[in-house]
N, C-alpha and C. Protein backbone atom coordinates (compact mmCIF):
# COMPACT_ATOMS: atom_id res chain seq x y z
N UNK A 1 -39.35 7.47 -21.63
CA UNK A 1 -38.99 6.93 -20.33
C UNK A 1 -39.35 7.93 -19.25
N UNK A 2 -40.06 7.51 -17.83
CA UNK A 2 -40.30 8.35 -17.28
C UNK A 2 -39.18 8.24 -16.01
N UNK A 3 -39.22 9.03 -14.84
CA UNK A 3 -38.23 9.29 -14.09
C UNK A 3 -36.91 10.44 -14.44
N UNK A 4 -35.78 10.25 -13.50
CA UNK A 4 -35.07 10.95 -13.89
C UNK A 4 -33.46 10.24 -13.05
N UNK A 5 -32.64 10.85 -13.18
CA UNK A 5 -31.22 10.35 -12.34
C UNK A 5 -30.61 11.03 -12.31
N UNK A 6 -30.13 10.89 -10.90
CA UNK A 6 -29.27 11.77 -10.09
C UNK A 6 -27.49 11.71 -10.77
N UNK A 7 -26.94 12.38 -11.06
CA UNK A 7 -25.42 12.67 -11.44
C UNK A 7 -24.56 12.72 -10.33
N UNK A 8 -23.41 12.55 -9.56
CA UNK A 8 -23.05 13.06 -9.24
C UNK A 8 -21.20 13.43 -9.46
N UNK A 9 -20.65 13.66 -9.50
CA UNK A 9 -19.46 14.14 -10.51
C UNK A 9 -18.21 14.90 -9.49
N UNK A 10 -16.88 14.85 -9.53
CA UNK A 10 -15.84 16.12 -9.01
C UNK A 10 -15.18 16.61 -10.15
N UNK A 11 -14.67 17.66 -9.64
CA UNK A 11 -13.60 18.92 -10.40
C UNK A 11 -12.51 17.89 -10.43
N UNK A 12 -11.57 17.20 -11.51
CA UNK A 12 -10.68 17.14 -11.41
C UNK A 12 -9.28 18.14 -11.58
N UNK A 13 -7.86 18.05 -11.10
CA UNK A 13 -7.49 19.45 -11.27
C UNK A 13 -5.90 18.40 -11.84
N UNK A 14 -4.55 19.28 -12.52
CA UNK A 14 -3.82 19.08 -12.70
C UNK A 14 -3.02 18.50 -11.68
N UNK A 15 -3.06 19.19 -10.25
CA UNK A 15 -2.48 18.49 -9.42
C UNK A 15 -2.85 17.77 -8.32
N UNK A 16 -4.04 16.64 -8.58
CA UNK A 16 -4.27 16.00 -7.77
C UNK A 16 -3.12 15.10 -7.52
N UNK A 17 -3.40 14.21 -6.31
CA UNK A 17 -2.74 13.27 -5.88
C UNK A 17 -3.74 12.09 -5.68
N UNK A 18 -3.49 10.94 -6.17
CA UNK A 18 -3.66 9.54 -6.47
C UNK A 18 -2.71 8.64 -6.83
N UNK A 19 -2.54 7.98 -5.26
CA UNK A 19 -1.44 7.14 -5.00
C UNK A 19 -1.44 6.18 -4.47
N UNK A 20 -1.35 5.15 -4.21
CA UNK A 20 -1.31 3.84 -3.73
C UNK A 20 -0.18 3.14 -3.28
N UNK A 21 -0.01 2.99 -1.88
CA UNK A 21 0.93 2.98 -1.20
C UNK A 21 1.49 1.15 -0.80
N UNK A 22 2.05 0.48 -0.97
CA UNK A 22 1.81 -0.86 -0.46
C UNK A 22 2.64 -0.57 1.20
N UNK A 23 2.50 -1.36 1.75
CA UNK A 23 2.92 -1.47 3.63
C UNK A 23 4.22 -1.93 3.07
N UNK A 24 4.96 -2.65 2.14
CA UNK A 24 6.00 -3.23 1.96
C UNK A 24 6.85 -1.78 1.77
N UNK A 25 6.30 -1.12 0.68
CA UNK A 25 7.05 0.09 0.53
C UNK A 25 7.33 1.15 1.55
N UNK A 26 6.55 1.30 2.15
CA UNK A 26 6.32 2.06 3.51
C UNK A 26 7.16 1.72 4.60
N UNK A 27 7.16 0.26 5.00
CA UNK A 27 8.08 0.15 5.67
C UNK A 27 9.83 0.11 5.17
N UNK A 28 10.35 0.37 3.94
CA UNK A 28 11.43 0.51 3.30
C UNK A 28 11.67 1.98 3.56
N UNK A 29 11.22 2.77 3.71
CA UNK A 29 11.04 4.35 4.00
C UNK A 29 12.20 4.19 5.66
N UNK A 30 13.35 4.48 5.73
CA UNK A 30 13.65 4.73 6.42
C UNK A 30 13.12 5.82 7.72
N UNK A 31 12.92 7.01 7.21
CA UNK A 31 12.19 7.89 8.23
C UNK A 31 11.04 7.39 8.40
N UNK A 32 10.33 6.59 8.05
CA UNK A 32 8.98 5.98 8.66
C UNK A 32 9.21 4.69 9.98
N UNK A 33 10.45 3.55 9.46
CA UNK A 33 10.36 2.61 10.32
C UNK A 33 11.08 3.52 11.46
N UNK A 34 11.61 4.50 11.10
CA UNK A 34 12.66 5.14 12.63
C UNK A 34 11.61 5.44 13.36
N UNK A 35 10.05 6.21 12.92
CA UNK A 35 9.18 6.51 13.59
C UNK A 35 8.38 5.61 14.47
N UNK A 36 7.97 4.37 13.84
CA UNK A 36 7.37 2.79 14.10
C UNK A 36 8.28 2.61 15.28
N UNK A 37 9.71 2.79 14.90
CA UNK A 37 10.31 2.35 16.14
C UNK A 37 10.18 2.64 17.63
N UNK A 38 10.18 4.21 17.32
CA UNK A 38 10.34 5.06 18.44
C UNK A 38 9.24 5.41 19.07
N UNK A 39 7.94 5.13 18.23
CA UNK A 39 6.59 5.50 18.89
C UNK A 39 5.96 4.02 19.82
N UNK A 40 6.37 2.87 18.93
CA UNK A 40 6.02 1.29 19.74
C UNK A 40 6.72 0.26 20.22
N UNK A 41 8.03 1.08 19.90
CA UNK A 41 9.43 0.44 20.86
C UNK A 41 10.25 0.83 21.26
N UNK A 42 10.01 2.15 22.01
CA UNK A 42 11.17 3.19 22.30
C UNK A 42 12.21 2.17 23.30
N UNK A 43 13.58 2.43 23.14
CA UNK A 43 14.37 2.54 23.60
C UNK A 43 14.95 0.69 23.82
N UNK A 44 14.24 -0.17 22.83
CA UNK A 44 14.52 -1.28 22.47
C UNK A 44 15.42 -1.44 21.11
N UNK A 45 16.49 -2.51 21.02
CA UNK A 45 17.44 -2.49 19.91
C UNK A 45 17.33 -3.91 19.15
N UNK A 46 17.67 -3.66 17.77
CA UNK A 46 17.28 -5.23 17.11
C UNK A 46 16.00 -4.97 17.02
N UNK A 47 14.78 -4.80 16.50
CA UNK A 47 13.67 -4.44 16.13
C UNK A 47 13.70 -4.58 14.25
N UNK A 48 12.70 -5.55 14.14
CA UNK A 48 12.91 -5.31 12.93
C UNK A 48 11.64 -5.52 12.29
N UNK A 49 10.94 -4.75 11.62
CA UNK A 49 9.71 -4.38 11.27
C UNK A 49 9.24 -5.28 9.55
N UNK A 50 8.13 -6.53 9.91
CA UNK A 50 7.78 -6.74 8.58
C UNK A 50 6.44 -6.68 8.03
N UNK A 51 6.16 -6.87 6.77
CA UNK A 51 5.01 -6.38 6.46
C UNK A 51 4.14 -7.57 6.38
N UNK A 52 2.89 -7.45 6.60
CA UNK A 52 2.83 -9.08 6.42
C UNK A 52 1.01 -8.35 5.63
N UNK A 53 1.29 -9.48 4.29
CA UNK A 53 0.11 -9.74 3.24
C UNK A 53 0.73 -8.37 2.08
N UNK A 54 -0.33 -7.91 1.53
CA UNK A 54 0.08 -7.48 0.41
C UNK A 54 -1.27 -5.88 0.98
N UNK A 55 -1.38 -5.30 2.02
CA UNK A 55 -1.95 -4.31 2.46
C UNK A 55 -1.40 -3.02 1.92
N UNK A 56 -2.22 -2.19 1.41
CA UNK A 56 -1.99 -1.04 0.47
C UNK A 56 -3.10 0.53 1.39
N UNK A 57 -2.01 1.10 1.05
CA UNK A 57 -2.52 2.50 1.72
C UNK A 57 -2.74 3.41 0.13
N UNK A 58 -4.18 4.17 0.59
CA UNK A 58 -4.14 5.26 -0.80
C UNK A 58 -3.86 6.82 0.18
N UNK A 59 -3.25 7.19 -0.76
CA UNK A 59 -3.00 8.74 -0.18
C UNK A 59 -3.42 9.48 -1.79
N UNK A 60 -4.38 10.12 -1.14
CA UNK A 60 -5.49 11.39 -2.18
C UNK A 60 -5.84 12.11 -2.19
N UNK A 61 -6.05 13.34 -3.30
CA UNK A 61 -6.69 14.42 -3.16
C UNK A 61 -8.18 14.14 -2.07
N UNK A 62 -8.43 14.91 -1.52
CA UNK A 62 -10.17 15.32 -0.90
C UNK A 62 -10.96 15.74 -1.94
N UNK A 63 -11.63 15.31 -2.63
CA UNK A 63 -12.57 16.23 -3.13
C UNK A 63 -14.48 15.88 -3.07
N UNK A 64 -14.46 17.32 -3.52
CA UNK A 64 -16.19 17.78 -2.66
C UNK A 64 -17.06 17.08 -3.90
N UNK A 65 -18.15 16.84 -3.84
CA UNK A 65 -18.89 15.94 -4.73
C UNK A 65 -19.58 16.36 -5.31
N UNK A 66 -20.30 17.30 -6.26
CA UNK A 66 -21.65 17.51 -7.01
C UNK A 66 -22.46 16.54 -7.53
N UNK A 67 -23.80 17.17 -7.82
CA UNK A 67 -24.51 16.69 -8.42
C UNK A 67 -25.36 17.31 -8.75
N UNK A 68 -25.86 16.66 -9.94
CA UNK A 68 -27.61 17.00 -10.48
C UNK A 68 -28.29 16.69 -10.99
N UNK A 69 -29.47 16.80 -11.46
CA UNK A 69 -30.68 15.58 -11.85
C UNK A 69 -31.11 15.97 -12.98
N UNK A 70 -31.52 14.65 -14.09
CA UNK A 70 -30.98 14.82 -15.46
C UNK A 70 -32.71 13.84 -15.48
N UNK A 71 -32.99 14.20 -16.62
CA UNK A 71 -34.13 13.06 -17.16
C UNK A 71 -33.78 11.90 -17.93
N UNK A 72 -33.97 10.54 -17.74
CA UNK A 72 -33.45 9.47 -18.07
C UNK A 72 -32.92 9.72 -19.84
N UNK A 73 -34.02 9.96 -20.12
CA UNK A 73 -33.97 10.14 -21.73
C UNK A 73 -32.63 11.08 -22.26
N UNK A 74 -32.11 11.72 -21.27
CA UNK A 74 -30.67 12.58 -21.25
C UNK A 74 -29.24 11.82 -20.75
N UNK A 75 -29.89 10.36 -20.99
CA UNK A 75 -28.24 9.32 -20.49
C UNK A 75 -27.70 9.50 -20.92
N UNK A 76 -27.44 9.54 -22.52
CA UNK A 76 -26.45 9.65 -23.06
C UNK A 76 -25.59 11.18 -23.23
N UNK A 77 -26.38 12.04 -22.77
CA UNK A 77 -24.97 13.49 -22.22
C UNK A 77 -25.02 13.68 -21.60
N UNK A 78 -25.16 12.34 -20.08
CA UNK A 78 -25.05 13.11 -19.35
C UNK A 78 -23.31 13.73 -18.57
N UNK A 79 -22.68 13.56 -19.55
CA UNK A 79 -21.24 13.68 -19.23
C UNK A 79 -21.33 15.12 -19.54
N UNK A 80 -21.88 15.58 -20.95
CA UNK A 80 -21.65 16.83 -21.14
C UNK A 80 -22.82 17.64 -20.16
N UNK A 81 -23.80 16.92 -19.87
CA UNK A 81 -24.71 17.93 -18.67
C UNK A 81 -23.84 18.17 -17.70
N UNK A 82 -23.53 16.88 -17.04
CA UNK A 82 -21.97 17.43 -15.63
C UNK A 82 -21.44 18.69 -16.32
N UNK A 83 -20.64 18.55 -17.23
CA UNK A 83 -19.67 19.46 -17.74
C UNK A 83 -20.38 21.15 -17.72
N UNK A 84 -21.52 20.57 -17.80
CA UNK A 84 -22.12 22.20 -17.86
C UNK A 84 -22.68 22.92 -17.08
N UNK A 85 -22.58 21.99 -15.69
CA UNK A 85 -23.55 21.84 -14.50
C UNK A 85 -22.56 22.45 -13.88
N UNK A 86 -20.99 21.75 -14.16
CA UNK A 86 -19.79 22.46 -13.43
C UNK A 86 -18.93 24.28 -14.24
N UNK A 87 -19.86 24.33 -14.86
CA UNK A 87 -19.32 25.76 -15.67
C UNK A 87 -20.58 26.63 -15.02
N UNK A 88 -21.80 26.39 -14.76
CA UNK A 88 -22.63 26.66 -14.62
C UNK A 88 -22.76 27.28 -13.09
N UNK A 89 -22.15 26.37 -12.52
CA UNK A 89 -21.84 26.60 -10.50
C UNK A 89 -20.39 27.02 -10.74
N UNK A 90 -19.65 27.46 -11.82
CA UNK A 90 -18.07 28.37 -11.81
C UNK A 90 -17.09 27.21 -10.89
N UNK A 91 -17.66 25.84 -11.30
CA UNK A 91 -16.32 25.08 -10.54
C UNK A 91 -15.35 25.23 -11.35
N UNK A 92 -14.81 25.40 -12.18
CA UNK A 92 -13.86 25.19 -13.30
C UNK A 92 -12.89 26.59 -12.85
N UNK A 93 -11.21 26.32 -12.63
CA UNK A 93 -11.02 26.84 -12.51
C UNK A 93 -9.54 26.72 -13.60
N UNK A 94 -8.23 27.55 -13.11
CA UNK A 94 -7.01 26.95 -13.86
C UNK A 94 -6.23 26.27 -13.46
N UNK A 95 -6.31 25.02 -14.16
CA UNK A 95 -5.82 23.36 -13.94
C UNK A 95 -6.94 22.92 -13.27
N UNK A 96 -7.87 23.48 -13.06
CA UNK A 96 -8.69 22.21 -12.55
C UNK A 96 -10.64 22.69 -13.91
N UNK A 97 -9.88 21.84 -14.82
CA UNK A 97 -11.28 21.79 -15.98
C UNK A 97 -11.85 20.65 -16.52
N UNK A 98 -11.67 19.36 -15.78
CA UNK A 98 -12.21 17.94 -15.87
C UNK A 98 -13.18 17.69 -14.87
N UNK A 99 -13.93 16.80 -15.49
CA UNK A 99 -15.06 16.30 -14.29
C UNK A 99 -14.37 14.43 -14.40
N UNK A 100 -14.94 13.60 -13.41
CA UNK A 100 -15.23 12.65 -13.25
C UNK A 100 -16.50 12.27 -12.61
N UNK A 101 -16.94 11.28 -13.30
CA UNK A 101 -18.31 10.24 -12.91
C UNK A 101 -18.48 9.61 -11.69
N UNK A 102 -19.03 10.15 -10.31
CA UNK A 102 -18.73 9.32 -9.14
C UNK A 102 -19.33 8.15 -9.49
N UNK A 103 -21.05 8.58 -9.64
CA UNK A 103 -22.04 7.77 -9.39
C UNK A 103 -23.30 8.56 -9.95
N UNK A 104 -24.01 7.40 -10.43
CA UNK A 104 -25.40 7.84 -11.50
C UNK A 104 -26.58 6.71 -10.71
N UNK A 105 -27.60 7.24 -10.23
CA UNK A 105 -28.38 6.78 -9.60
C UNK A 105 -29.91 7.15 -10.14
N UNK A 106 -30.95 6.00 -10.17
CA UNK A 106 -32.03 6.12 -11.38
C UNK A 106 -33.11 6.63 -10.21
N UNK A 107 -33.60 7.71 -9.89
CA UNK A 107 -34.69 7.58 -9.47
C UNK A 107 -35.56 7.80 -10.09
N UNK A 108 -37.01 6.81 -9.02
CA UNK A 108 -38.28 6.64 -9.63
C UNK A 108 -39.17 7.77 -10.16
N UNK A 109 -39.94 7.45 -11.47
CA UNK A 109 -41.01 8.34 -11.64
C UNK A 109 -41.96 8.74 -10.73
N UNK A 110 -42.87 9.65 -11.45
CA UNK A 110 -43.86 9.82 -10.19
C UNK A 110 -45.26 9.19 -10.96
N UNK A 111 -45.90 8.98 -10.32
CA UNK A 111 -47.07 7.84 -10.46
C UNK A 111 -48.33 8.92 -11.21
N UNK A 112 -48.85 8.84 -12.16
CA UNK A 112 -49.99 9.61 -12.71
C UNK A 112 -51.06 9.34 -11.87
N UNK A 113 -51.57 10.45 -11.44
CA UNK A 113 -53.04 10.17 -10.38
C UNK A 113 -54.59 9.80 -11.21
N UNK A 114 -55.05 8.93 -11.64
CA UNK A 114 -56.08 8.87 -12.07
C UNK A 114 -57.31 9.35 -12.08
């Protein structure tokens, strides 16, 4: 197979955060609706805040993205190439020694010149 594909992969770490918030729950948060109140209805009483549909907030780690370029014929490690790509650039640190798979993208060969 000719060509090659792009990897690109993060550090996962022990204490990320990945969370998913619904608006229903959010507004049950007392110190949140006191805030709602006071920032878009100051000094009005009887206010009563609802959620409307089933709208979800994620609250998450940030993380920075790598990548690197693998020859097609290397699909099948390319989990362990990440893995070595990230030992290799010293991402690996303590609690953070997992990768995840963002995105694998095929680019084209290059054309033999006749």
């Amino acid at each position: 197979m000719e060509g090659s594909m792009k990897i690109t992969y993060v550090v996962l770490c022990e204490n990320d955060l990945n969370k998913t918030i619904s608006v229903k729950q959010l507004l049950e948060s007392e110190k949140i609706a006191k805030a709602i109140r006071s920032e878009f209805a100051p000094q009005m009483r009887n206010i009563e805040l609802l959620g409307l549909g089933e709208q979800c907030l994620k609250v998450a780690t940030i993380k920075k993205e790598h990548s690197l370029e693998i020859a097609k014929d290397d699909y099948a490690d390319a989990l362990s190439l990440a893995e070595d790509d990230a030992k290799q650039k010293k991402l690996f640190k303590k609690g953070c020694d997992r990768i995840e798979m963002v995105d694998i993208i095929t680019l084209p060969g290059k054309k033999a010149k006749s």
